[in-house]
N, C-alpha and C. Protein backbone atom coordinates (compact mmCIF):
# COMPACT_ATOMS: atom_id res chain seq x y z
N UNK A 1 11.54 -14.72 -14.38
CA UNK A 1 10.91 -14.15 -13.19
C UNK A 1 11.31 -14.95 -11.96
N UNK A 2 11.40 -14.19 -10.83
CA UNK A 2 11.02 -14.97 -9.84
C UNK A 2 10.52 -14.63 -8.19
N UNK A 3 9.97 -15.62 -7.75
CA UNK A 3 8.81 -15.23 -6.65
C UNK A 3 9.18 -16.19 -5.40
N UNK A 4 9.81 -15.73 -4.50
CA UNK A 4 10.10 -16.28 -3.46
C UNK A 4 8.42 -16.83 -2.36
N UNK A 5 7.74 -16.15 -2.59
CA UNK A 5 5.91 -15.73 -1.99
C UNK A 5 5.96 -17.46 -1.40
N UNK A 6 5.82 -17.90 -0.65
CA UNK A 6 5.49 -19.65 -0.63
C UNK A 6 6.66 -20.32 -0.30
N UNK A 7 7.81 -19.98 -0.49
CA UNK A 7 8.85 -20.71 0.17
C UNK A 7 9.61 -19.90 0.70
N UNK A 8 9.45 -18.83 0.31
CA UNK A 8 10.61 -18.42 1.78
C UNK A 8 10.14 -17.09 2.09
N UNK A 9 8.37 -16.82 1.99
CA UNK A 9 7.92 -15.81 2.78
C UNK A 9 7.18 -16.21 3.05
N UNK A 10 6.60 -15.49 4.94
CA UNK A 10 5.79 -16.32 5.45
C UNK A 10 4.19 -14.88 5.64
N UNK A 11 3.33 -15.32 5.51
CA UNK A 11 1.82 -14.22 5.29
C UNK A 11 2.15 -12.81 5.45
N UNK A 12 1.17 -11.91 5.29
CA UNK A 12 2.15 -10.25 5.53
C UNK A 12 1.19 -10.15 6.65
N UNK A 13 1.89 -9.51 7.13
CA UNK A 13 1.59 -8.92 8.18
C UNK A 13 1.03 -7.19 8.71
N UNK A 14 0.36 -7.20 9.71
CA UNK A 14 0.08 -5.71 9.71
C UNK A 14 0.61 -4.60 11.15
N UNK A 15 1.74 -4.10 10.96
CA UNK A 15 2.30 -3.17 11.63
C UNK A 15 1.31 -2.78 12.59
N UNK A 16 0.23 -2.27 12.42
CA UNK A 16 -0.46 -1.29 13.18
C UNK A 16 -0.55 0.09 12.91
N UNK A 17 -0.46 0.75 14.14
CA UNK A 17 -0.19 2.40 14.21
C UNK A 17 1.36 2.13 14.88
N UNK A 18 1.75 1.25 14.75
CA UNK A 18 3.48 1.40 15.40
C UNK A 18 4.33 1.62 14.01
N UNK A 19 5.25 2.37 14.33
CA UNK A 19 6.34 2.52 13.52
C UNK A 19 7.57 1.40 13.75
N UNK A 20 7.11 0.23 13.20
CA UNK A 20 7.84 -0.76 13.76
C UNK A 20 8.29 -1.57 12.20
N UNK A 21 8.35 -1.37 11.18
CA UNK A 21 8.16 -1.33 9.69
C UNK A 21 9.50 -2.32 9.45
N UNK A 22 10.89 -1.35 10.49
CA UNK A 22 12.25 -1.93 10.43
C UNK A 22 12.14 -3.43 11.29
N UNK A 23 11.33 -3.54 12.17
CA UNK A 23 11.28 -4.79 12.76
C UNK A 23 10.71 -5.90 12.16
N UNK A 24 9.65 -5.69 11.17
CA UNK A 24 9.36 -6.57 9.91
C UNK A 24 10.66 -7.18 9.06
N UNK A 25 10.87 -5.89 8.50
CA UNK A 25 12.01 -6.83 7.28
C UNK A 25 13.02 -7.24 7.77
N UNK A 26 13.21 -6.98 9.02
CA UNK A 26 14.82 -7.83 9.69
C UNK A 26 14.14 -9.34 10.08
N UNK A 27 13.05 -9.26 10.99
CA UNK A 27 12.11 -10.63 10.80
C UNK A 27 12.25 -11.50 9.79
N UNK A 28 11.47 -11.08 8.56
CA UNK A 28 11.53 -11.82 7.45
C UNK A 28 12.35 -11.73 6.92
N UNK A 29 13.54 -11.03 6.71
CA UNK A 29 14.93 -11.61 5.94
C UNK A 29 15.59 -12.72 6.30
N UNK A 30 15.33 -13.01 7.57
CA UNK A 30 15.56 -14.30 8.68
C UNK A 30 14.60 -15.25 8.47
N UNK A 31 13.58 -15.13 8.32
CA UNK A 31 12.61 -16.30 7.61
C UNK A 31 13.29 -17.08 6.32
N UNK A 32 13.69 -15.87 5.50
CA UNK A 32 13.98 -16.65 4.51
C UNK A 32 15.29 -17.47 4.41
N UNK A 33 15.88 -16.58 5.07
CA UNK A 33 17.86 -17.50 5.71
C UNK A 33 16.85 -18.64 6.40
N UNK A 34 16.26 -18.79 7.16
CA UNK A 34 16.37 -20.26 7.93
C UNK A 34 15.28 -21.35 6.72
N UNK A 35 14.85 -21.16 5.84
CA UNK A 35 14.86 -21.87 4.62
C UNK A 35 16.01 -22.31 4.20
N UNK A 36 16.96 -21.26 4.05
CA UNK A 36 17.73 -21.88 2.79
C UNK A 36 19.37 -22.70 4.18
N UNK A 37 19.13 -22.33 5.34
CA UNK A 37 19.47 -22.94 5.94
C UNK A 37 19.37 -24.33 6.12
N UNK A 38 17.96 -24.93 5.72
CA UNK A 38 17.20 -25.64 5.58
C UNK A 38 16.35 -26.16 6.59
N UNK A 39 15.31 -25.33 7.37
CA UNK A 39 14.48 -25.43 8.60
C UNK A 39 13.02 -24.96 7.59
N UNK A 40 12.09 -25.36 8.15
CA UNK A 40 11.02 -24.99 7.96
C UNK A 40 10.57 -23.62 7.37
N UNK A 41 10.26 -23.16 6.71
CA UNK A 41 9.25 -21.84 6.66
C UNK A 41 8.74 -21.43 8.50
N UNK A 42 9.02 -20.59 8.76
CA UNK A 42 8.76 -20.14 10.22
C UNK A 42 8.86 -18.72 10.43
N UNK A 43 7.49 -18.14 11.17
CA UNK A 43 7.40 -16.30 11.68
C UNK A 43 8.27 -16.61 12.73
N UNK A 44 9.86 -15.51 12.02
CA UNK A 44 10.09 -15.08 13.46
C UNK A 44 9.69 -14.07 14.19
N UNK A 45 10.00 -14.12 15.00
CA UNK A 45 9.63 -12.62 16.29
C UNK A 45 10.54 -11.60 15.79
N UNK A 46 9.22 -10.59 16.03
CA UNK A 46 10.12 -9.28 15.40
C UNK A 46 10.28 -8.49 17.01
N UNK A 47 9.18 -9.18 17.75
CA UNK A 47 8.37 -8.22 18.65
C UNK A 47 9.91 -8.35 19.89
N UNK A 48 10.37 -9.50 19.96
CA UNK A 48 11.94 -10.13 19.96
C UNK A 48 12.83 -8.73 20.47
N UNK A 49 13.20 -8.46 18.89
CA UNK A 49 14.09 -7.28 18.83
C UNK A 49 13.76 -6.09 19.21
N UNK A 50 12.35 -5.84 19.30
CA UNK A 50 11.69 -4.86 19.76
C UNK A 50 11.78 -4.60 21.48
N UNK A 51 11.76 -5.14 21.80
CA UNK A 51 11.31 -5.63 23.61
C UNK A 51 13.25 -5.34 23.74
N UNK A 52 14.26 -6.07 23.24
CA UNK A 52 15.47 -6.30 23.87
C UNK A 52 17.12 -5.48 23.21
N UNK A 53 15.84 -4.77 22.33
CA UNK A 53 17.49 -3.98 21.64
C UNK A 53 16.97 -2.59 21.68
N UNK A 54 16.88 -1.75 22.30
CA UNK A 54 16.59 -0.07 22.44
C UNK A 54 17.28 0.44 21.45
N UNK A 55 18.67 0.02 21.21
CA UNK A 55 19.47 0.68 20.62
C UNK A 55 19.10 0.03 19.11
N UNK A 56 18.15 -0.62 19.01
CA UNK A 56 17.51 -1.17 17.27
C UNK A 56 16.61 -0.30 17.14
N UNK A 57 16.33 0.03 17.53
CA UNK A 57 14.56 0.85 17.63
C UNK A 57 14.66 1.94 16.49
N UNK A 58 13.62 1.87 15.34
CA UNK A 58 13.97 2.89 14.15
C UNK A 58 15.40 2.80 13.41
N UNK A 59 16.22 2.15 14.26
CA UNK A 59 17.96 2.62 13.55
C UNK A 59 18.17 1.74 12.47
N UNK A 60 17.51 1.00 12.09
CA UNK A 60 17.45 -0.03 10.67
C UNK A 60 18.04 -1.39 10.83
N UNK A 61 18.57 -1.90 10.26
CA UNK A 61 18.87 -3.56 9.80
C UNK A 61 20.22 -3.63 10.49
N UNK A 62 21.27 -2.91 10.22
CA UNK A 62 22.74 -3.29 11.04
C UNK A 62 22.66 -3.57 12.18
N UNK A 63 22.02 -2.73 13.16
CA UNK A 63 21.90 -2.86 14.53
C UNK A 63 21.06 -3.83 15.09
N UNK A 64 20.38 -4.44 14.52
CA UNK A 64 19.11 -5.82 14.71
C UNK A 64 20.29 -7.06 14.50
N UNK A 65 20.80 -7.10 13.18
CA UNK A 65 21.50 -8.16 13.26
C UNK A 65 22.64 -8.17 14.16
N UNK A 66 23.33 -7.21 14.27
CA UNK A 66 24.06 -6.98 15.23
C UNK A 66 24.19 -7.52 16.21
N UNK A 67 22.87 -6.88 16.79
CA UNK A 67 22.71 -7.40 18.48
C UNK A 67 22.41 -9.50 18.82
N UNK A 68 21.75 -10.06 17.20
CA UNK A 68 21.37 -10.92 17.31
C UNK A 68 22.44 -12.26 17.44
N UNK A 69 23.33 -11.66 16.65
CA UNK A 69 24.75 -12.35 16.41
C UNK A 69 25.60 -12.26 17.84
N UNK A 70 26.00 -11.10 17.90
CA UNK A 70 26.72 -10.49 19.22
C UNK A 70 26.33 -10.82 20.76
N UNK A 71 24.73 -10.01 20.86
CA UNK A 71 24.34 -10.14 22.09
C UNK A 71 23.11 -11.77 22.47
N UNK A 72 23.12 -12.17 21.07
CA UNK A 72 21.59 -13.17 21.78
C UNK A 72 22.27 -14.71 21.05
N UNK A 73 23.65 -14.29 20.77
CA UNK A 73 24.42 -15.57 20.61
C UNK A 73 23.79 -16.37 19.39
N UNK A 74 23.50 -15.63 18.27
CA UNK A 74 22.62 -16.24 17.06
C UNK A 74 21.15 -16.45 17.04
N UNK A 75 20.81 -16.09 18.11
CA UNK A 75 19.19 -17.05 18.09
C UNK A 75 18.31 -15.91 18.39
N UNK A 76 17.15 -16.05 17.94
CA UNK A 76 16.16 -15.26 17.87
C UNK A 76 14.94 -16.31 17.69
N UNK A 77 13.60 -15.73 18.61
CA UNK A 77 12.49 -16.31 19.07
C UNK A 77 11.38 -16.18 17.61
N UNK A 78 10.46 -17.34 17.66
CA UNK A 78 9.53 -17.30 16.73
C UNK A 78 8.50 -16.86 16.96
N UNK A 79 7.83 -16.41 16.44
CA UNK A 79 6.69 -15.00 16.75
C UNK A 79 5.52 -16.21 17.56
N UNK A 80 5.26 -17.77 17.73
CA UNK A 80 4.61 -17.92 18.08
C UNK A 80 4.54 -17.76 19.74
N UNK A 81 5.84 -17.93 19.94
CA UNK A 81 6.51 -17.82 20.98
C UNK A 81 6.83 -16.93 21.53
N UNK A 82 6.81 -15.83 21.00
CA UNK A 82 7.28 -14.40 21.62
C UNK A 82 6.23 -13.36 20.36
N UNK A 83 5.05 -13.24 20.63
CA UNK A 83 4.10 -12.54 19.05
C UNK A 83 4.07 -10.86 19.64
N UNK A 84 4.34 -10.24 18.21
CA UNK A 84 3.87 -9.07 18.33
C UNK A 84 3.05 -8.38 18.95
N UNK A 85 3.58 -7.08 19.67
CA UNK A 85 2.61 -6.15 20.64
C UNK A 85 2.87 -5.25 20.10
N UNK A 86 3.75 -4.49 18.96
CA UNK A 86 3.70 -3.08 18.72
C UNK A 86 4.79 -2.24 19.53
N UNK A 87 4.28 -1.79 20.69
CA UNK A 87 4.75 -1.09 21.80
C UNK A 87 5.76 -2.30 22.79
N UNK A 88 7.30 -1.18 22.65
CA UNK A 88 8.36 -1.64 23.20
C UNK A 88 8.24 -2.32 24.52
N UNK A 89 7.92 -3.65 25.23
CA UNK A 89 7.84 -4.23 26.49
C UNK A 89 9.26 -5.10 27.12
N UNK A 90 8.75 -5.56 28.35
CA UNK A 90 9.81 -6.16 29.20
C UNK A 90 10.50 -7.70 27.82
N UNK A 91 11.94 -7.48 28.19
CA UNK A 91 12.47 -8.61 27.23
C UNK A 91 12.52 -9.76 27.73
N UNK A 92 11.94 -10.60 27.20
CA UNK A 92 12.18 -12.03 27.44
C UNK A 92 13.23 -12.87 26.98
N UNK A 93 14.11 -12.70 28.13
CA UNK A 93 14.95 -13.25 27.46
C UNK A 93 15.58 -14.19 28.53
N UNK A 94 16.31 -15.46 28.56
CA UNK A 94 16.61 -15.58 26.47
C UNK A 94 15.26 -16.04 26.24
N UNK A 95 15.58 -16.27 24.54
CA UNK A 95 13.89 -16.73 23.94
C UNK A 95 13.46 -18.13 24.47
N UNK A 96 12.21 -18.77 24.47
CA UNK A 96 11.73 -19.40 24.66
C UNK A 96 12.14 -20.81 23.55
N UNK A 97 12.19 -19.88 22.27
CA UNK A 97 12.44 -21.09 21.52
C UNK A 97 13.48 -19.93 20.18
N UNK A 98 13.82 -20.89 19.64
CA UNK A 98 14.83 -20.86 18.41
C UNK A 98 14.81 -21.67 17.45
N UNK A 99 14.20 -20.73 16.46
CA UNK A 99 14.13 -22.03 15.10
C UNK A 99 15.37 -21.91 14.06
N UNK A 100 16.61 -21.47 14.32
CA UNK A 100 17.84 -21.24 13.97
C UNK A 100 18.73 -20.35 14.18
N UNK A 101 19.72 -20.57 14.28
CA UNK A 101 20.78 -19.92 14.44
C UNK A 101 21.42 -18.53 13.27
N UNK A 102 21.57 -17.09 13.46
CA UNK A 102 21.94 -16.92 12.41
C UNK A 102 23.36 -16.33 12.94
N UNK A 103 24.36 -16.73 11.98
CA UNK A 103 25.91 -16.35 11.77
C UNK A 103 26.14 -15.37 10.88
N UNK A 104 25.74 -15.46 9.91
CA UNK A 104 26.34 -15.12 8.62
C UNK A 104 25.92 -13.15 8.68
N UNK A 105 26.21 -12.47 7.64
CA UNK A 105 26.50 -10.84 7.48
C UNK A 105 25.35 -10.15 7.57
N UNK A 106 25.09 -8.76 7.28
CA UNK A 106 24.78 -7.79 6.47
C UNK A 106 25.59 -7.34 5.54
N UNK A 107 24.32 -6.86 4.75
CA UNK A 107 25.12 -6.49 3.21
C UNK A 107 23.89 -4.83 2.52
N UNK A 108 24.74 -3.90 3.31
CA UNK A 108 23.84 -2.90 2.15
C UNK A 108 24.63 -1.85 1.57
N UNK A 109 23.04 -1.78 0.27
CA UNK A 109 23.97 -1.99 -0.87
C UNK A 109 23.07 -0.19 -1.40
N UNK A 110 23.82 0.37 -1.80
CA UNK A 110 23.87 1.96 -2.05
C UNK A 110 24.13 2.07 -3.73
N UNK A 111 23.70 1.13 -4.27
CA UNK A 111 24.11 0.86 -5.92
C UNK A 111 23.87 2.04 -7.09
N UNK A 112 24.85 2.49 -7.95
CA UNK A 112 24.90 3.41 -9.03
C UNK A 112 24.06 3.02 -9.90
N UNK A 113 23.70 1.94 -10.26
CA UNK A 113 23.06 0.83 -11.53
C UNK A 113 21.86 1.18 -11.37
N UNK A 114 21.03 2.52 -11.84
CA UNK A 114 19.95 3.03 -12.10
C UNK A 114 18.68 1.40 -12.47
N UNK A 115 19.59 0.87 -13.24
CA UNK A 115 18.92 -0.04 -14.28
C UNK A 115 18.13 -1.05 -13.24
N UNK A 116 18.85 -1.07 -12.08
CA UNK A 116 18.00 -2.59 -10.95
C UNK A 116 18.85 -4.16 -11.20
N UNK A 117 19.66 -3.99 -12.25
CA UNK A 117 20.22 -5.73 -12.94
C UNK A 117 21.05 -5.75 -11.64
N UNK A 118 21.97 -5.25 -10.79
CA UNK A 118 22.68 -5.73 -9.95
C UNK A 118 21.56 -6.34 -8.62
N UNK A 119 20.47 -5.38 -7.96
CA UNK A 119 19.90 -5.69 -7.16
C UNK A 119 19.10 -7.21 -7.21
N UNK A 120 18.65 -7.28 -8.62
CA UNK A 120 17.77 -8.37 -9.43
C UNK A 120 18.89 -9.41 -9.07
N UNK A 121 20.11 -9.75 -9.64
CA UNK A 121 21.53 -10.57 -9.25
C UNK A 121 21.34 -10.84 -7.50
N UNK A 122 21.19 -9.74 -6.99
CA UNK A 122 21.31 -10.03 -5.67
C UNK A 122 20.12 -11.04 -4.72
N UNK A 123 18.84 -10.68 -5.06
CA UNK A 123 17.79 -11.28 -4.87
C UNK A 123 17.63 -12.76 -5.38
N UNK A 124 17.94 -12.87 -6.23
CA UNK A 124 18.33 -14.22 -7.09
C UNK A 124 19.02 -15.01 -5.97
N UNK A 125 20.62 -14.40 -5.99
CA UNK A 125 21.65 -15.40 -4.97
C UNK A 125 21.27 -15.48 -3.57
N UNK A 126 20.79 -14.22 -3.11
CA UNK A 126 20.34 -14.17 -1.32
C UNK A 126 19.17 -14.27 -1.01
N UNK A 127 18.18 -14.36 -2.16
CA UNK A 127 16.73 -14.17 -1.46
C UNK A 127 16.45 -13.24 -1.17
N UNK A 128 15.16 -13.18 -0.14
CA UNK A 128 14.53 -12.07 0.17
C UNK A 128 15.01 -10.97 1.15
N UNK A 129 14.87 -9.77 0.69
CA UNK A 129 16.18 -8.88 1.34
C UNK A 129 15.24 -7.75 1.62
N UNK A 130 15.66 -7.12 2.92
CA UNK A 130 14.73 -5.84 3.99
C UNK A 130 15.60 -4.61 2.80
N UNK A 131 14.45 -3.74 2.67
CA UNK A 131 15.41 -2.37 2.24
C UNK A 131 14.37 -1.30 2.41
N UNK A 132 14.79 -0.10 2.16
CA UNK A 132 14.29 1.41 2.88
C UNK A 132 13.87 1.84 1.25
N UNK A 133 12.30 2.67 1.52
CA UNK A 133 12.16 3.38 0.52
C UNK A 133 11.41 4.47 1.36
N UNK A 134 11.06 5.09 0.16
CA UNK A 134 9.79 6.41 0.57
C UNK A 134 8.63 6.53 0.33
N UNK A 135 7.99 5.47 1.31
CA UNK A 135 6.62 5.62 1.31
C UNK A 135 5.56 6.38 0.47
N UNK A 136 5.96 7.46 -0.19
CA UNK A 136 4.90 8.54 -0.47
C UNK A 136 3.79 7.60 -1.25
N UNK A 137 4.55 7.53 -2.36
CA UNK A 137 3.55 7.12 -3.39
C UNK A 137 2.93 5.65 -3.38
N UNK A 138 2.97 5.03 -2.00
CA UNK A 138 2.63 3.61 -1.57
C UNK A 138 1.25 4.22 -1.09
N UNK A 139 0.90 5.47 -0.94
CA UNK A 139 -0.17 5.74 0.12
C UNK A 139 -2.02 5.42 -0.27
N UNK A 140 -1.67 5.64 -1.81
CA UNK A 140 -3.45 5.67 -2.70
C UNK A 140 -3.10 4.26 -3.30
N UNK A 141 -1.95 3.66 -3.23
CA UNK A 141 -1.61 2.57 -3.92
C UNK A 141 -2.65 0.97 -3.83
N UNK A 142 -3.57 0.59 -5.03
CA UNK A 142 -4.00 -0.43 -5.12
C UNK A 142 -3.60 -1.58 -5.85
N UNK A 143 -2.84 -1.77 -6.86
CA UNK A 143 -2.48 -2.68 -7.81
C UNK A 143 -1.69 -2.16 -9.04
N UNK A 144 -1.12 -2.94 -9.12
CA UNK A 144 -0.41 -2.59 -10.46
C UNK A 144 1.02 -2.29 -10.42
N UNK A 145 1.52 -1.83 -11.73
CA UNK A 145 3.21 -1.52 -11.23
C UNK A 145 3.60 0.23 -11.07
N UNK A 146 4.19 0.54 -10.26
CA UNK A 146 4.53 1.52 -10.18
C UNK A 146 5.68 2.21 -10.74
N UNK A 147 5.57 3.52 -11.80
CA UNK A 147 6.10 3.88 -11.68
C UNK A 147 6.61 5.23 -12.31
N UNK A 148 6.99 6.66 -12.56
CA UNK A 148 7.87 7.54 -12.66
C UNK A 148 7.12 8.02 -10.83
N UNK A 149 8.13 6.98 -10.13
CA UNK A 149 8.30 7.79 -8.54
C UNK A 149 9.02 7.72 -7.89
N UNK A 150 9.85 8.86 -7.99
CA UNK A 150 11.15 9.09 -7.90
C UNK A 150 11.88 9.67 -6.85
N UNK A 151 11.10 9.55 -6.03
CA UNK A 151 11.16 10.05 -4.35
C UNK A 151 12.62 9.26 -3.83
N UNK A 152 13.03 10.08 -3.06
CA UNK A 152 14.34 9.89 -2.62
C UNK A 152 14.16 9.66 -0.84
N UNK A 153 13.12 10.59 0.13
CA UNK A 153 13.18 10.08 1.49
C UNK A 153 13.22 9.09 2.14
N UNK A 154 13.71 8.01 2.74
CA UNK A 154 14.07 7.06 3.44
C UNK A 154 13.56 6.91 4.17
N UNK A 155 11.93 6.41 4.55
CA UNK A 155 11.39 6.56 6.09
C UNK A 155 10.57 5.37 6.00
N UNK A 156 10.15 3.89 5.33
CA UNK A 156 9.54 2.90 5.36
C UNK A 156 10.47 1.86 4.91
N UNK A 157 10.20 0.65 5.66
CA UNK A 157 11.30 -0.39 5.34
C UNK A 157 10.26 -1.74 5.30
N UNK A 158 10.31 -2.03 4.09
CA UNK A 158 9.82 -3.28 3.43
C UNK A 158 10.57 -4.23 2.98
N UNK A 159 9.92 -5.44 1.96
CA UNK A 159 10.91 -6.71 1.67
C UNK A 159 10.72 -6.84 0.37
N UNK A 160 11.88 -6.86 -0.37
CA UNK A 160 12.14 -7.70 -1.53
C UNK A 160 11.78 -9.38 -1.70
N UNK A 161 11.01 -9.88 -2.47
CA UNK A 161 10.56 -11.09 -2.51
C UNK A 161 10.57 -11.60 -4.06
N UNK A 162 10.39 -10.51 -4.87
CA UNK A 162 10.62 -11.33 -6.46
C UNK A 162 10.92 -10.32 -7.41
N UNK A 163 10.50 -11.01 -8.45
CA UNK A 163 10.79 -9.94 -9.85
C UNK A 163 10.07 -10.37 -10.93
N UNK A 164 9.74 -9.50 -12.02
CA UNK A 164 8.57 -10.24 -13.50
C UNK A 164 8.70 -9.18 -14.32
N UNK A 165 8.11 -9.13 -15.09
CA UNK A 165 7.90 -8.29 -15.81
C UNK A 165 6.14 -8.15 -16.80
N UNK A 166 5.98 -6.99 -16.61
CA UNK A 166 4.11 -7.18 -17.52
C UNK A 166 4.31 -5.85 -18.41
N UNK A 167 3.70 -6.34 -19.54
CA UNK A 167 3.61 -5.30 -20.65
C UNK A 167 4.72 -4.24 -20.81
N UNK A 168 6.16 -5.33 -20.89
CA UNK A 168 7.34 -5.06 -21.52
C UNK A 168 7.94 -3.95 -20.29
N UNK A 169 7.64 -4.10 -19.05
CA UNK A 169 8.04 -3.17 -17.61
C UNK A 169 8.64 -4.45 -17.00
N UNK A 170 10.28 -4.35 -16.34
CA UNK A 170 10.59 -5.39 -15.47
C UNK A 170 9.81 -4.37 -14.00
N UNK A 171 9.99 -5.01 -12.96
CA UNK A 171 9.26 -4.93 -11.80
C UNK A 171 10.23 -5.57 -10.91
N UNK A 172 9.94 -4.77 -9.75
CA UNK A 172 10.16 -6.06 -8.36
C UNK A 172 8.96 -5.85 -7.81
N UNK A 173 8.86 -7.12 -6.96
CA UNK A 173 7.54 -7.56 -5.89
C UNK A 173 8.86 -7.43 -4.65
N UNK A 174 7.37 -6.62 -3.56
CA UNK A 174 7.70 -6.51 -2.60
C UNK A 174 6.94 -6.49 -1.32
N UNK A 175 6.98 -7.29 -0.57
CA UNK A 175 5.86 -7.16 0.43
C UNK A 175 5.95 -5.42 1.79
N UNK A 176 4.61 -5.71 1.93
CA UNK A 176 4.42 -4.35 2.70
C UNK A 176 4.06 -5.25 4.11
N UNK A 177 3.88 -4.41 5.17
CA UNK A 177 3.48 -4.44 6.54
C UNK A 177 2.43 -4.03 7.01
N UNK A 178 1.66 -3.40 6.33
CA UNK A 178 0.05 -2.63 6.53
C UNK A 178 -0.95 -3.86 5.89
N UNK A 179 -0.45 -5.44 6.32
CA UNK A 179 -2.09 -5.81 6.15
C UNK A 179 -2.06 -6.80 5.05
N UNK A 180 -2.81 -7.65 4.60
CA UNK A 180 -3.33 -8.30 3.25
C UNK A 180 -4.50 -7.78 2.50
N UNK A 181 -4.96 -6.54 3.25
CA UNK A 181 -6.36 -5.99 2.26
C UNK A 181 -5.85 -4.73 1.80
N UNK A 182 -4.34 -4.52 2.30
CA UNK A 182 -3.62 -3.32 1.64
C UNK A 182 -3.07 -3.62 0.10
N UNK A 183 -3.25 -2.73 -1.05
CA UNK A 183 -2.43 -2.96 -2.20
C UNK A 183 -2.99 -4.11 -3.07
N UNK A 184 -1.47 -5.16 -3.19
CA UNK A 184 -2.43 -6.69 -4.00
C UNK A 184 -2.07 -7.45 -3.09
N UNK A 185 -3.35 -7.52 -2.44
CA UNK A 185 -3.07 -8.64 -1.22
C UNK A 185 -1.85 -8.42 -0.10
N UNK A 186 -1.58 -7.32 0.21
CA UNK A 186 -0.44 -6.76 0.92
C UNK A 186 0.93 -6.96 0.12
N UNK A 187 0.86 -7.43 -1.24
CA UNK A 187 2.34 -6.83 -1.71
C UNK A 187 2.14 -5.32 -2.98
N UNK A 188 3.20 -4.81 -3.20
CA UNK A 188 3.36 -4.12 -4.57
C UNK A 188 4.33 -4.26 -5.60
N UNK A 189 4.26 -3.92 -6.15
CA UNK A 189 5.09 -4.23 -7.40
C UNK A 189 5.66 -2.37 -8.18
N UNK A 190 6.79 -2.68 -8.23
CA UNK A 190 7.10 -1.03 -8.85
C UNK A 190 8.41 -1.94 -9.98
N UNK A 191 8.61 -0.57 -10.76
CA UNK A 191 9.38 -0.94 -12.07
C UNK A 191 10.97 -0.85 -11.21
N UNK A 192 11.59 -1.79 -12.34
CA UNK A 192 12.53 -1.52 -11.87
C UNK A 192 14.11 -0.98 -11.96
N UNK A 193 13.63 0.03 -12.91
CA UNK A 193 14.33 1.09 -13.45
C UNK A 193 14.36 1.98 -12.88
N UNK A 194 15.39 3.11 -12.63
CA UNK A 194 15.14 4.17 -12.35
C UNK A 194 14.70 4.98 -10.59
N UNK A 195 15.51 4.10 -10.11
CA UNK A 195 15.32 3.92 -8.77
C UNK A 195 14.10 4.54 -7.89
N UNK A 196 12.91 3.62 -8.74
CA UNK A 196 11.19 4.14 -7.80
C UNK A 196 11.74 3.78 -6.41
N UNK A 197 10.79 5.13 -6.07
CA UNK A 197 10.72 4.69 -4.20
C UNK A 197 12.08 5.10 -3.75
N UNK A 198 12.77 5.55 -4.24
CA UNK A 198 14.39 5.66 -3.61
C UNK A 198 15.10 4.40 -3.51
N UNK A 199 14.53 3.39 -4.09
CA UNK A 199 15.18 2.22 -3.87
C UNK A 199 16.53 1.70 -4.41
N UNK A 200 17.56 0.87 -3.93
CA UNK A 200 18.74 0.53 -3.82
C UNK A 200 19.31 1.59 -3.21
N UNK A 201 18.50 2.30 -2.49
CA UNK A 201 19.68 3.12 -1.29
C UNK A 201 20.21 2.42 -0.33
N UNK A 202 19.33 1.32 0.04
CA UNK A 202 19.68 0.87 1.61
C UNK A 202 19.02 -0.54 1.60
N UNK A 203 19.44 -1.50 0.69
CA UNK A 203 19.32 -3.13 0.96
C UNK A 203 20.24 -4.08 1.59
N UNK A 204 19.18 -5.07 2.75
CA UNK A 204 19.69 -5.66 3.21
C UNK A 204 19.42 -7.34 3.71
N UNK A 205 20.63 -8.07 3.21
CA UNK A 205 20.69 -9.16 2.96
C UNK A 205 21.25 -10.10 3.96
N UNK A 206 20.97 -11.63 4.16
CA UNK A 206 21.83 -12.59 5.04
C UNK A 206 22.13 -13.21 4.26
C-alpha cells in the first residue's frame, strides 16, 4: 500500500460553490513536488492561478503549469500569502512569496491498462498526481470503496494520493475539494480496476 496523506498532502480543502476543482489539483500536485524537492510540506495558492491565468480557467492542468513555468518564471505563491477567494480577482503579481521553484513537465496519461498497475507504477515514482473524473457517483458518496462506476464524463478534477487494498479490492485514495465532513474525512477511495469514475483518462503529474 501506499499513502502519501502526511507527507506530501497538505488538509483538504473546500472549493465552495466555485467551479474551481482544476485549481486544487494543480495546487497540490505542487505541494507534493516541493517535498520531494525537498522544502517543507506547504499550501500553495491556487487562488494564484486563478486571479493571473484567464486562459487556465476550467481548461485543466497543461495550461496552469504552463503559464507557471513560462509566464511566472517557476514560482508560484503560497496560499498563506495569496489565500483563496473562489471568484477570479485582480493578480498579484509577482507573488509575494515562493516556496519553490517548479521546472520540471506535465505528464497525461490516457492509459489502455483497464487493470490501474501502470497508474499505481506512476503514483509510486511521482507522487501525488491531479486527474479528471466524473463526478456522478461521488454525489451520495460516504465511505467505503467504490465501485461498478463506470461513467466516462470528464467534469471534476481531484488528487491521487495512495493505494490499499480491503477485502481482496485494490483501491486508490483520492482526495476531494468539497470539505473534510465530505465522504471519509474529505477523501474517497474507488477500486481500481476497470476504470471507475472514468479514470486514467486525464492524469497529471510533476
Amino acid at each position: 500500500s501506499v499513502d502519501f496523506r502526511g507527507s506530501q498532502v497538505t488538509p483538504v480543502k473546500d472549493q465552495g460553490a466555485f467551479g474551481t476543482c482544476w485549481s486544487f489539483g494543480f495546487a497540490e500536485t505542487l505541494e507534493g513536488l516541493g517535498v520531494r524537492l525537498g522544502h517543507e510540506l506547504t499550501n500553495v495558492s491556487n487562488q494564484m492561478v486563478i486571479d493571473c491565468c484567464p486562459a487556465c480557467r476550467g481548461s485543466g492542468q497543461d495550461a496552469s503549469y504552463d503559464w507557471v513555468v513560462s509566464q511566472n518564471q517557476g514560482r508560484i505563491a503560497t496560499m498563506d500569502s495569496y489565500p483563496y477567494a473562489g471568484d477570479p480577482g485582480e493578480c498579484k503579481h509577482p507573488a509575494p512569496s515562493v516556496p519553490f521553484v517548479v521546472s520540471g513537465c506535465v505528464r497525461s496519461r490516457d492509459d489502455a491498462d483497464e487493470s490501474g498497475a501502470p497508474l499505481l507504477a506512476a503514483l509510486i515514482d511521482h507522487g501525488p498526481a491531479a486527474f479528471g473524473i466524473d463526478a456522478t457517483c461521488l454525489q451520495g458518496y460516504k465511505s467505503g470503496v467504490i465501485t461498478n462506476c463506470t461513467t466516462t464524463g470528464i467534469d471534476h478534477e481531484v488528487l491521487l494520493v495512495g493505494a490499499g487494498v480491503e477485502a481482496g479490492v485494490p483501491y486508490f485514495l483520492a482526495k476531494n475539494s468539497w470539505g473534510a465532513k465530505w465522504g471519509e474525512d474529505g477523501y474517497f477511495r474507488f477500486q481500481q480496476a476497470g476504470r471507475q469514475l472514468g479514470f486514467g483518462s486525464a492524469v497529471h503529474a510533476v
